[in-house]
C-alpha atoms as a PDB file:
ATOM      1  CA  UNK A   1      -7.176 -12.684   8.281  1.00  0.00           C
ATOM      2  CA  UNK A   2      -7.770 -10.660   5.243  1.00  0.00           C
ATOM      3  CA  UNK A   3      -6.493 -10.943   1.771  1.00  0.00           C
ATOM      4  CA  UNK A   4      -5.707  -8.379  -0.728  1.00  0.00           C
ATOM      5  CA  UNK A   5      -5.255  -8.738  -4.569  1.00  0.00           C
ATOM      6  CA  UNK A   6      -2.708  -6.016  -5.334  1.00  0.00           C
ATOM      7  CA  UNK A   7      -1.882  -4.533  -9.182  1.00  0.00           C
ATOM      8  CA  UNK A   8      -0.646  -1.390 -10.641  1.00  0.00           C
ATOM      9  CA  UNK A   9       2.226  -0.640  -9.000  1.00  0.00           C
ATOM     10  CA  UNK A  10       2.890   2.878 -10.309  1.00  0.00           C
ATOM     11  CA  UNK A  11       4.764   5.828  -8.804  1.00  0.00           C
ATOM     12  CA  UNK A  12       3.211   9.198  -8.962  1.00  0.00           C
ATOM     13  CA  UNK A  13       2.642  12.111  -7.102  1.00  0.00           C
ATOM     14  CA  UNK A  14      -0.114  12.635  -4.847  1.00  0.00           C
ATOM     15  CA  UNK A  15      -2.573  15.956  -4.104  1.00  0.00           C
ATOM     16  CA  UNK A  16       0.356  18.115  -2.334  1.00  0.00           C
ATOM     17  CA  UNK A  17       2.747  17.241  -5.587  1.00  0.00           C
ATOM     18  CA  UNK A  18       4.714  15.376  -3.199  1.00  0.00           C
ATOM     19  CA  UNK A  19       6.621  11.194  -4.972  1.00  0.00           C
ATOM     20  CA  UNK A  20       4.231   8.544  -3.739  1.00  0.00           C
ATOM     21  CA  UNK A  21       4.004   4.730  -4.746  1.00  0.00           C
ATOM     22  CA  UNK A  22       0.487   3.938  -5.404  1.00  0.00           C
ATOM     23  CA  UNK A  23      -1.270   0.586  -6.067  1.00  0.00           C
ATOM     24  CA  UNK A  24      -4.407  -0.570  -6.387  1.00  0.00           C
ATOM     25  CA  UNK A  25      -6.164  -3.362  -4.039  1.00  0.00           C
ATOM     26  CA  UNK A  26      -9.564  -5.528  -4.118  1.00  0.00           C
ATOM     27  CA  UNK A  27      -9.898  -7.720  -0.699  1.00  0.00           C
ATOM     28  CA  UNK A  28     -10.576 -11.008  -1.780  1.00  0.00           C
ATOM     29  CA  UNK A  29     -10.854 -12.585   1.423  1.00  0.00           C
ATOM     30  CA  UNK A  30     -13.045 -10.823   4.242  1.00  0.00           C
ATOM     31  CA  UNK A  31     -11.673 -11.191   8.097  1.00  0.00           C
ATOM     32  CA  UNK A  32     -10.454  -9.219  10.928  1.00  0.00           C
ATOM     33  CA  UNK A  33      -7.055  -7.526  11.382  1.00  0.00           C
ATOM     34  CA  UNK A  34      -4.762  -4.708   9.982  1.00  0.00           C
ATOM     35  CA  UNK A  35      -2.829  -4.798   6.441  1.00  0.00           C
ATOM     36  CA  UNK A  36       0.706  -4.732   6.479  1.00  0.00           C
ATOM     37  CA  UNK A  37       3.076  -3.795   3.842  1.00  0.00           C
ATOM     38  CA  UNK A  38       6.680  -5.034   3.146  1.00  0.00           C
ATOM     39  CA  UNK A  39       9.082  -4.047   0.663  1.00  0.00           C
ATOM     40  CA  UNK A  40      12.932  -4.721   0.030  1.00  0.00           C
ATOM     41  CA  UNK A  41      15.392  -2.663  -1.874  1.00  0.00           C
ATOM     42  CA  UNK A  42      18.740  -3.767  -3.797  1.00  0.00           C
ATOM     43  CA  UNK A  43      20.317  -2.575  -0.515  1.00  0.00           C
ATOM     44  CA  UNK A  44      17.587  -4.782   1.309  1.00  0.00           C
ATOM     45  CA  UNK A  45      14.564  -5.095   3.433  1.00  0.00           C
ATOM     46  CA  UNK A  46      12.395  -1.921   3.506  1.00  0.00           C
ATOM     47  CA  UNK A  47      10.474  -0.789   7.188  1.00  0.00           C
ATOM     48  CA  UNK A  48       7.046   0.236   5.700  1.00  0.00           C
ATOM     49  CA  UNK A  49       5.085   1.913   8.513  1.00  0.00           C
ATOM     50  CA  UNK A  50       1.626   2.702   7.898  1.00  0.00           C
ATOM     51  CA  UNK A  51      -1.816   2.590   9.102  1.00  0.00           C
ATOM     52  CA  UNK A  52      -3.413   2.321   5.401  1.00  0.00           C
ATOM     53  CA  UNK A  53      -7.722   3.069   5.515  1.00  0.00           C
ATOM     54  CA  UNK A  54      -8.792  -0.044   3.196  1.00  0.00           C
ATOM     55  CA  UNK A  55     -12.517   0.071   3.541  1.00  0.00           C
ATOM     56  CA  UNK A  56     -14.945  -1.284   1.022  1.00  0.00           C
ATOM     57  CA  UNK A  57     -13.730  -3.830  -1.511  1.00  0.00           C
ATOM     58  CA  UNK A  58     -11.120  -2.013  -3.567  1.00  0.00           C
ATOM     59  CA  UNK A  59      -9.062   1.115  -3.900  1.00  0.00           C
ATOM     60  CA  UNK A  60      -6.264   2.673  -4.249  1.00  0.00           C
ATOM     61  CA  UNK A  61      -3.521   3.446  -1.674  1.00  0.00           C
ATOM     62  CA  UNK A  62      -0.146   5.416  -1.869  1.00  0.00           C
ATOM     63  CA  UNK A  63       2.971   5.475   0.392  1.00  0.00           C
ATOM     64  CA  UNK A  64       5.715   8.446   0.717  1.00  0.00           C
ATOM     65  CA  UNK A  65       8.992   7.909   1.824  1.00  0.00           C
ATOM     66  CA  UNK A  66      10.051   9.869   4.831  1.00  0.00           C
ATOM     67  CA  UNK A  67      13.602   8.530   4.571  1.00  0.00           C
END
């Protein structure tokens, strides 16, 4: 399974001016699988659904909220 290092937790906005939460990764551990994201709220656990591109051996990603 993969690892991920994760750091600056920022929120933005992204290309189309639209809020995003970005962070930025470096894998520290190479293997096979997916990432997965979960968050949780004052009001509780988050459902974070995404299918995130994490190729090479850092970058940044950003999630939008569709609720």
């Amino acid at each position: 399974m993969p690892r991920y290092q994760l750091s600056n937790i920022r929120k933005t906005t992204d290309n189309f001016g639209r809020q995003v939460i970005a962070f930025d990764w470096k894998r520290t551990q190479e293997g096979s699988g997916y990432p997965s994201v979960s968050g949780k709220s004052k009001e509780g656990p988050l459902t974070i659904m995404s299918s995130p591109s994490m190729r090479g051996d850092s970058g940044t990603i950003a999630f939008q909220s569709f609720g």
